[in-house]
PDB file of N, CA and C in Angstrom:
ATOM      1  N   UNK A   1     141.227 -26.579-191.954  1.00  0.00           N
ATOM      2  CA  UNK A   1     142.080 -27.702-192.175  1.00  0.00           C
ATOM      3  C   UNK A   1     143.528 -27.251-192.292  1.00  0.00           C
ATOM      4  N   UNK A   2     143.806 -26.157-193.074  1.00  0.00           N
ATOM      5  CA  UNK A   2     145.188 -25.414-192.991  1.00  0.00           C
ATOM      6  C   UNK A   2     145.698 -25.290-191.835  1.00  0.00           C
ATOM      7  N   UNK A   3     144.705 -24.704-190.893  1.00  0.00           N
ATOM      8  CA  UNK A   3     145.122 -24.328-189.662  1.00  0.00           C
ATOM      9  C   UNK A   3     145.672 -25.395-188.605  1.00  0.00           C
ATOM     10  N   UNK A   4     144.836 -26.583-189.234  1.00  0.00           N
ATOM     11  CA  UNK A   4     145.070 -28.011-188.498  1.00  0.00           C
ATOM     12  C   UNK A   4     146.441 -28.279-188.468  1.00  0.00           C
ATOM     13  N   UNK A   5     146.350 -28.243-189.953  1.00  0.00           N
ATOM     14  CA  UNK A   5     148.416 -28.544-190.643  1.00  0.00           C
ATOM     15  C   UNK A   5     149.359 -27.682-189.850  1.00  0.00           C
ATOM     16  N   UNK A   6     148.842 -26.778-189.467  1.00  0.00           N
ATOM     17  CA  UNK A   6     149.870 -25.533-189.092  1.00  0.00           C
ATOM     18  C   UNK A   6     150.227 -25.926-187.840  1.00  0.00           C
ATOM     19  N   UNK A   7     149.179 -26.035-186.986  1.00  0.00           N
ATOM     20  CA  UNK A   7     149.291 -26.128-185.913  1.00  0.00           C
ATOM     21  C   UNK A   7     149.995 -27.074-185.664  1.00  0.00           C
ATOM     22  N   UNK A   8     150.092 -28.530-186.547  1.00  0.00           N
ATOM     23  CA  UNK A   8     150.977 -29.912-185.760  1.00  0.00           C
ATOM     24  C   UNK A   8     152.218 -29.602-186.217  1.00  0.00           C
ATOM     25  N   UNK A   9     152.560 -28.567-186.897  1.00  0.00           N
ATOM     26  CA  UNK A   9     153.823 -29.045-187.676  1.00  0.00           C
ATOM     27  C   UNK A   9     154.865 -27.547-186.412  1.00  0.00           C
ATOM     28  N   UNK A  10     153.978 -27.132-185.457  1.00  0.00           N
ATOM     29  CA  UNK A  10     154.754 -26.413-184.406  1.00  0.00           C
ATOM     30  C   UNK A  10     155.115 -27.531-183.403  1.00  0.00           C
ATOM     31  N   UNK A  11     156.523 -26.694-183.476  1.00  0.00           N
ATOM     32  CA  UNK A  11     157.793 -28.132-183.020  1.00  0.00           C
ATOM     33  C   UNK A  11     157.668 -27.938-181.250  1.00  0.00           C
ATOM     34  N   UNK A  12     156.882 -27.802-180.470  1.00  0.00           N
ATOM     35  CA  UNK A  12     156.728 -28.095-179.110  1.00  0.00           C
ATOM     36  C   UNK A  12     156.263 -29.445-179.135  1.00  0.00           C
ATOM     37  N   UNK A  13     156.895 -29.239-177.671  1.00  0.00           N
ATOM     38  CA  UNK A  13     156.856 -31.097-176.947  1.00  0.00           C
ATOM     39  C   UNK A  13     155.037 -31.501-177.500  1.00  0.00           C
ATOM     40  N   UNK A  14     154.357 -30.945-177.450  1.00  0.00           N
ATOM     41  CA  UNK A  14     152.781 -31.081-177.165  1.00  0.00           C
ATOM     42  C   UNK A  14     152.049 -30.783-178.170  1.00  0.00           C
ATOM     43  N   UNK A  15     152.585 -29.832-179.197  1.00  0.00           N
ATOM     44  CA  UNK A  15     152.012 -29.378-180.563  1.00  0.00           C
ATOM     45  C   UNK A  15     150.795 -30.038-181.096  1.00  0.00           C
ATOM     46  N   UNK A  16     151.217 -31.340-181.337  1.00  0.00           N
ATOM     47  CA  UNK A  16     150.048 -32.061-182.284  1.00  0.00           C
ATOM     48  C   UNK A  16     149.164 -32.019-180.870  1.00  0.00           C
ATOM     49  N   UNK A  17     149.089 -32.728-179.761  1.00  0.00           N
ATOM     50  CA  UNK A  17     147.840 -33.355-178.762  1.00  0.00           C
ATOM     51  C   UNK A  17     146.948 -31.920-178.445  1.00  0.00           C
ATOM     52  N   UNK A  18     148.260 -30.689-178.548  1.00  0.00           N
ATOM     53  CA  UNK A  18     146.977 -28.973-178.298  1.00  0.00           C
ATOM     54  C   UNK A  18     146.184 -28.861-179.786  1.00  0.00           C
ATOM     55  N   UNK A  19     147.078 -29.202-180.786  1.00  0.00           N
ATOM     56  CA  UNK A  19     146.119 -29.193-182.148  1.00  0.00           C
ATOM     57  C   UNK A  19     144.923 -29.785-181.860  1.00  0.00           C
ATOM     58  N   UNK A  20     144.854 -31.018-181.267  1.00  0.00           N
ATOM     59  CA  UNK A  20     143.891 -31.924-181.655  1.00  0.00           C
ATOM     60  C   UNK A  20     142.752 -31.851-180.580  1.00  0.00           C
ATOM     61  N   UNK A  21     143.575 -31.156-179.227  1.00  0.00           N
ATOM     62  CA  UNK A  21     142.612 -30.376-178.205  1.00  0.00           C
ATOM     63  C   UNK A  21     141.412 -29.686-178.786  1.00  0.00           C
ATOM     64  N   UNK A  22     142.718 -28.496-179.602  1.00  0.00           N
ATOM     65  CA  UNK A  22     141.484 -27.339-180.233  1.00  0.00           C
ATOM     66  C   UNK A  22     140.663 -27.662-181.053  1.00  0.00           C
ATOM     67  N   UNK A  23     140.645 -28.792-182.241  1.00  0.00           N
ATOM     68  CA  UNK A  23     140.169 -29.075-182.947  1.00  0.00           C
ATOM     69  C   UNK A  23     138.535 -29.876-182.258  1.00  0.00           C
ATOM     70  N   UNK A  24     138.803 -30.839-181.323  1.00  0.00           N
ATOM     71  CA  UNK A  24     137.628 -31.132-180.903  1.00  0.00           C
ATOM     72  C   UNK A  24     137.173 -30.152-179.667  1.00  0.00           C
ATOM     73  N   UNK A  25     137.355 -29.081-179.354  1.00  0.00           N
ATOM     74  CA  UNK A  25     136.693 -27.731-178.524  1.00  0.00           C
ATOM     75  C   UNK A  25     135.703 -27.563-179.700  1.00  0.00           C
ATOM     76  N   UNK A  26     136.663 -26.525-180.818  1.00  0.00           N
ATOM     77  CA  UNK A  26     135.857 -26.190-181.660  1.00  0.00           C
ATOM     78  C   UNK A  26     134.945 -27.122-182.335  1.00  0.00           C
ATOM     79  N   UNK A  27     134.736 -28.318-182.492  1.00  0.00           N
ATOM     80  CA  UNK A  27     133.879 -28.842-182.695  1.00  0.00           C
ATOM     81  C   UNK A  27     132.477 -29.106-181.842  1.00  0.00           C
ATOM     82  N   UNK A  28     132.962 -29.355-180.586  1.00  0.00           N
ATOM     83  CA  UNK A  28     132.147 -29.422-179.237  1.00  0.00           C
ATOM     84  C   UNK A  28     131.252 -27.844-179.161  1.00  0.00           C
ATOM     85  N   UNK A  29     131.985 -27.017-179.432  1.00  0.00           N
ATOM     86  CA  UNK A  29     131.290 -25.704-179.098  1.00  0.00           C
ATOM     87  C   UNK A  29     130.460 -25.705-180.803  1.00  0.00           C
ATOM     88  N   UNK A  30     131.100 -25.986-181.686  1.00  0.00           N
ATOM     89  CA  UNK A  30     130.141 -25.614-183.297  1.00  0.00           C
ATOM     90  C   UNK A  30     128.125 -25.666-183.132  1.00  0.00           C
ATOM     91  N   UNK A  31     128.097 -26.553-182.256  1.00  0.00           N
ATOM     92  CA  UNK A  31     126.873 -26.449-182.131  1.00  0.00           C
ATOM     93  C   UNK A  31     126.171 -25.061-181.736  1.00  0.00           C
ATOM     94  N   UNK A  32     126.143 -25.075-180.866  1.00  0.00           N
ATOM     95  CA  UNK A  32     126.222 -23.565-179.866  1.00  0.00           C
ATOM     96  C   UNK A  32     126.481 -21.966-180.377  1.00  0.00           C
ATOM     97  N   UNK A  33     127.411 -22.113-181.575  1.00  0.00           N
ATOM     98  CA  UNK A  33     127.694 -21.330-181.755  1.00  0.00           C
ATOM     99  C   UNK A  33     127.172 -21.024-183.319  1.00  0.00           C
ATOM    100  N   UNK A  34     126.385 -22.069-183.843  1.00  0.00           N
ATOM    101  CA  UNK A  34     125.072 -22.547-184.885  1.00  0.00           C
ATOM    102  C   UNK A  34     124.127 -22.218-184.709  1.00  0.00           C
ATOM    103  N   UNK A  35     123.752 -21.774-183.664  1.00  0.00           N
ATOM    104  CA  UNK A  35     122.014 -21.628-182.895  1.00  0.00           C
ATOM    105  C   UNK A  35     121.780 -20.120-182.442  1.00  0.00           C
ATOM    106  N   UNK A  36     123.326 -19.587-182.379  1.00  0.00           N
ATOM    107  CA  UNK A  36     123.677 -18.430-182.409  1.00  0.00           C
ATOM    108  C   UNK A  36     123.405 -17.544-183.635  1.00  0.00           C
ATOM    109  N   UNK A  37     124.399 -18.076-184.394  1.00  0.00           N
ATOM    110  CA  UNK A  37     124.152 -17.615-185.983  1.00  0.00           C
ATOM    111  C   UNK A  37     122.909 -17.912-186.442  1.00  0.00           C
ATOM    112  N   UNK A  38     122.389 -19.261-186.192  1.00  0.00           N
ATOM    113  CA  UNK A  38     120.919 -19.026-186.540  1.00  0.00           C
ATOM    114  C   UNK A  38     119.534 -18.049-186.116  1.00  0.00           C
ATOM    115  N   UNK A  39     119.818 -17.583-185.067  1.00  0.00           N
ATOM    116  CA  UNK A  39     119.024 -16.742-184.563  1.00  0.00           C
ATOM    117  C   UNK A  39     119.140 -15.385-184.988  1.00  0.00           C
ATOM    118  N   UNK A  40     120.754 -14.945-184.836  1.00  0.00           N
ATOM    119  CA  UNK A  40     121.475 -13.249-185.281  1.00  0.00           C
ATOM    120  C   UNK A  40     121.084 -13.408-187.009  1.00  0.00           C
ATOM    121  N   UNK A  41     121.129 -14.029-187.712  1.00  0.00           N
ATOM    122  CA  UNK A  41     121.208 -14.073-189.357  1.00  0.00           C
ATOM    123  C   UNK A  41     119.811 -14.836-189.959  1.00  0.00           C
ATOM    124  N   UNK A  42     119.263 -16.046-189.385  1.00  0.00           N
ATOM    125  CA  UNK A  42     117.898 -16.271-189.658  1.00  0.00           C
ATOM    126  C   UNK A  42     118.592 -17.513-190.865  1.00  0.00           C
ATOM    127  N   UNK A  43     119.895 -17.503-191.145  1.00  0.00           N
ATOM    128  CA  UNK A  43     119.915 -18.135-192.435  1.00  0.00           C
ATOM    129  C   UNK A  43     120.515 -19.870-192.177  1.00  0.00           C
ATOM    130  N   UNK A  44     120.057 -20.670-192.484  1.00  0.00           N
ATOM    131  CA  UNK A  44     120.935 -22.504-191.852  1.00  0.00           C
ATOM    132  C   UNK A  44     121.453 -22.301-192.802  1.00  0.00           C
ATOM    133  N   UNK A  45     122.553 -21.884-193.816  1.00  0.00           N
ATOM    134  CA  UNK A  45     123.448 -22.199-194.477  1.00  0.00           C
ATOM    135  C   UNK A  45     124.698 -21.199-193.795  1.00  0.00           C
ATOM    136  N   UNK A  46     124.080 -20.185-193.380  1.00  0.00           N
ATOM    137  CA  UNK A  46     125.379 -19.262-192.515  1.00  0.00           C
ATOM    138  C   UNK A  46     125.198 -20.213-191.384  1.00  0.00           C
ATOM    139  N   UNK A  47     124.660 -20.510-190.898  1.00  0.00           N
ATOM    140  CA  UNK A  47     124.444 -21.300-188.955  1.00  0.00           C
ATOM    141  C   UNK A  47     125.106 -22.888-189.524  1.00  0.00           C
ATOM    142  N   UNK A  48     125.215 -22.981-190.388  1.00  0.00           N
ATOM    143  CA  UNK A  48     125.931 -24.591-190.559  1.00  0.00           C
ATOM    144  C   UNK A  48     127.174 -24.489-190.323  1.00  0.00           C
ATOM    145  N   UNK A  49     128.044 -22.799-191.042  1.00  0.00           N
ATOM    146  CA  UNK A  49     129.437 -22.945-191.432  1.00  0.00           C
ATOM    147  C   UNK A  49     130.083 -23.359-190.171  1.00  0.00           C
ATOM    148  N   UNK A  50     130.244 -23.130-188.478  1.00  0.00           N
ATOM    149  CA  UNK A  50     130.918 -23.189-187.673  1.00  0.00           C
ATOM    150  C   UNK A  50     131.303 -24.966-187.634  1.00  0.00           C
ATOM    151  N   UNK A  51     129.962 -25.431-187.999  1.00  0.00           N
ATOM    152  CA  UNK A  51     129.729 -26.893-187.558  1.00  0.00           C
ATOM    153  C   UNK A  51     130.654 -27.790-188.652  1.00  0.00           C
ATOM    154  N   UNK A  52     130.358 -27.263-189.743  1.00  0.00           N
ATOM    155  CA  UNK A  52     131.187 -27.624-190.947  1.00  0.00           C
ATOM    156  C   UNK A  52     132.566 -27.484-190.878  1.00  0.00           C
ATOM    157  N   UNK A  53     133.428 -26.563-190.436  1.00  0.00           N
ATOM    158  CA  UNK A  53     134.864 -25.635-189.790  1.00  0.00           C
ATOM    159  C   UNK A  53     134.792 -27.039-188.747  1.00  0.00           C
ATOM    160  N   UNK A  54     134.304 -26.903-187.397  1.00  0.00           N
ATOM    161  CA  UNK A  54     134.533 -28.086-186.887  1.00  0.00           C
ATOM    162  C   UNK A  54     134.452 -29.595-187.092  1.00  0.00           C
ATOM    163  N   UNK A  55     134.161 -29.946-187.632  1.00  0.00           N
ATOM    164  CA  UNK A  55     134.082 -31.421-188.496  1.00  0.00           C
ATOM    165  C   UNK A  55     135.351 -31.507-189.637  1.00  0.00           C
ATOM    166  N   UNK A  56     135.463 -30.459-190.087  1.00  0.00           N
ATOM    167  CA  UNK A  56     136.842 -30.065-191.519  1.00  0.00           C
ATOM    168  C   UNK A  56     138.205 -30.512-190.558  1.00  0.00           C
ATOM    169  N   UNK A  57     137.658 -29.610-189.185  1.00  0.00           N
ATOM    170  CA  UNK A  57     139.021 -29.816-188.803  1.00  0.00           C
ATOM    171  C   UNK A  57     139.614 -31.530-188.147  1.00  0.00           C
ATOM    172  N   UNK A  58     138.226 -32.179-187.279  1.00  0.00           N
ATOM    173  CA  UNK A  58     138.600 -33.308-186.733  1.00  0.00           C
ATOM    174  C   UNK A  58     139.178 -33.881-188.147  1.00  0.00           C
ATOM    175  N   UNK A  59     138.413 -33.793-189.477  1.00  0.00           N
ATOM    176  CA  UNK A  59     138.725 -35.078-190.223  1.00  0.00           C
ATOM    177  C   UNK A  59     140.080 -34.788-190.549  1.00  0.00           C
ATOM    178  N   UNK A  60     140.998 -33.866-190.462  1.00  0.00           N
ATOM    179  CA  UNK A  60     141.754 -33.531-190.852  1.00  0.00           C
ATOM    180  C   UNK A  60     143.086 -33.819-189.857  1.00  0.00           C
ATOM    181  N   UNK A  61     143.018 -34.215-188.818  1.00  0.00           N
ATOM    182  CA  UNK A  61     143.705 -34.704-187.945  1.00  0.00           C
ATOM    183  C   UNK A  61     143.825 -35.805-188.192  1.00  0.00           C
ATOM    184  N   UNK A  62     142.643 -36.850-188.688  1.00  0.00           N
ATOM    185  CA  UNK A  62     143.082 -38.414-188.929  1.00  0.00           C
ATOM    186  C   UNK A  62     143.358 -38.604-190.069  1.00  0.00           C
ATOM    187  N   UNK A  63     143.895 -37.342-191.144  1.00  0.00           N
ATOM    188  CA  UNK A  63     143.761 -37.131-192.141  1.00  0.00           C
ATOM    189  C   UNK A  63     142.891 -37.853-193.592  1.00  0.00           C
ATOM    190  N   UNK A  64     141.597 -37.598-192.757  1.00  0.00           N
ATOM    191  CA  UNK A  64     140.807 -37.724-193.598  1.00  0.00           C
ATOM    192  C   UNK A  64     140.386 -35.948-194.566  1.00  0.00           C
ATOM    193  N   UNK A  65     140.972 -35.437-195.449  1.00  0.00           N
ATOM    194  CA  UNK A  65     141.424 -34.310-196.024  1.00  0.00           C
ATOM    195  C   UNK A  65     140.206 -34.706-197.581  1.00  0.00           C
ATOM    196  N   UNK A  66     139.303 -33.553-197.852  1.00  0.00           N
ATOM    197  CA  UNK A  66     138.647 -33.883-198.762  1.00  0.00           C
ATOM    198  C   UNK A  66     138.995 -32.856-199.731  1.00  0.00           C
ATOM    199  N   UNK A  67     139.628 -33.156-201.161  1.00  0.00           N
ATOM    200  CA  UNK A  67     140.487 -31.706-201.746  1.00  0.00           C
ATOM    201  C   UNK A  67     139.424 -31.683-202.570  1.00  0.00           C
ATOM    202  N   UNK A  68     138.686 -30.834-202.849  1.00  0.00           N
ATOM    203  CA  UNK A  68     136.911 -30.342-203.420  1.00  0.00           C
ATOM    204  C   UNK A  68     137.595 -30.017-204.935  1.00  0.00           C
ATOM    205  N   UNK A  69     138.908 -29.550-205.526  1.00  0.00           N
ATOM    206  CA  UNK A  69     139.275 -29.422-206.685  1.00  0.00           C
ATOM    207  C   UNK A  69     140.668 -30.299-206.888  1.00  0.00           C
ATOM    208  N   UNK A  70     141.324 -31.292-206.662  1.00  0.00           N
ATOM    209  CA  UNK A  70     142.135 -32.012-206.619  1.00  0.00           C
ATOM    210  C   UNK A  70     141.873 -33.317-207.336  1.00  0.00           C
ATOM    211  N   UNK A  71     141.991 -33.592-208.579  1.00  0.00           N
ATOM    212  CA  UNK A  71     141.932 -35.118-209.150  1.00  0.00           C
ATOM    213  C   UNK A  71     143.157 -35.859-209.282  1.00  0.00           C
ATOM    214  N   UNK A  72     143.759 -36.611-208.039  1.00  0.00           N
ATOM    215  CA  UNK A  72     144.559 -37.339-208.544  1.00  0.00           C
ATOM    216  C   UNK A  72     144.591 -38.356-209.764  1.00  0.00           C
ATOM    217  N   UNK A  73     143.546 -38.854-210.269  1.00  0.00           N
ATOM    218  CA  UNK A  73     143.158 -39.667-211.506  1.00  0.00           C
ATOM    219  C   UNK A  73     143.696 -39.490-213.000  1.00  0.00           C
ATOM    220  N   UNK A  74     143.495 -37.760-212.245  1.00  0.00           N
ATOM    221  CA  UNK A  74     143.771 -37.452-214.298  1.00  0.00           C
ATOM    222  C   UNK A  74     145.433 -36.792-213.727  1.00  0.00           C
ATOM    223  N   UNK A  75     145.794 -37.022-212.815  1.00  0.00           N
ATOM    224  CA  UNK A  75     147.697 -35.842-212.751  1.00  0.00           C
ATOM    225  C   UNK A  75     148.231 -37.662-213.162  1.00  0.00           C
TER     226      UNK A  75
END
């Protein structure tokens, strides 16, 4: 998701639309590259992470951003 941020905030004509390229590649390929890890490691919690990385990143383009230690409620 960092990487997401990083990437749009590079000031070329095209920046954000290659961000958002890479972001759904790597998602498109997460599968593939799950079945991989599942086979080399044997483990579905290592074979999930790629898929998880790709999904982090689409939501993070429509900034749907999930902060896992962030309570705005209690700041």
């Amino acid at each position: 998701m960092i990487s997401a941020w990083c990437g749009q905030k590079v000031r070329e004509p095209f920046g954000r639309l290659r961000t958002m390229a890479k972001s759904f590649a790597l998602l498109a390929a997460s599968p593939v590259r799950a079945a991989g890890r599942l086979l080399a490691k044997g483990s579905p919690s290592l074979a999930l992470y790629p898929v998880l990385v790709g999904v982090g990143r689409v939501m993070a383009e429509f900034g749907q951003v999930h902060e896992q230690y962030r309570q705005p409620e209690k700041n």
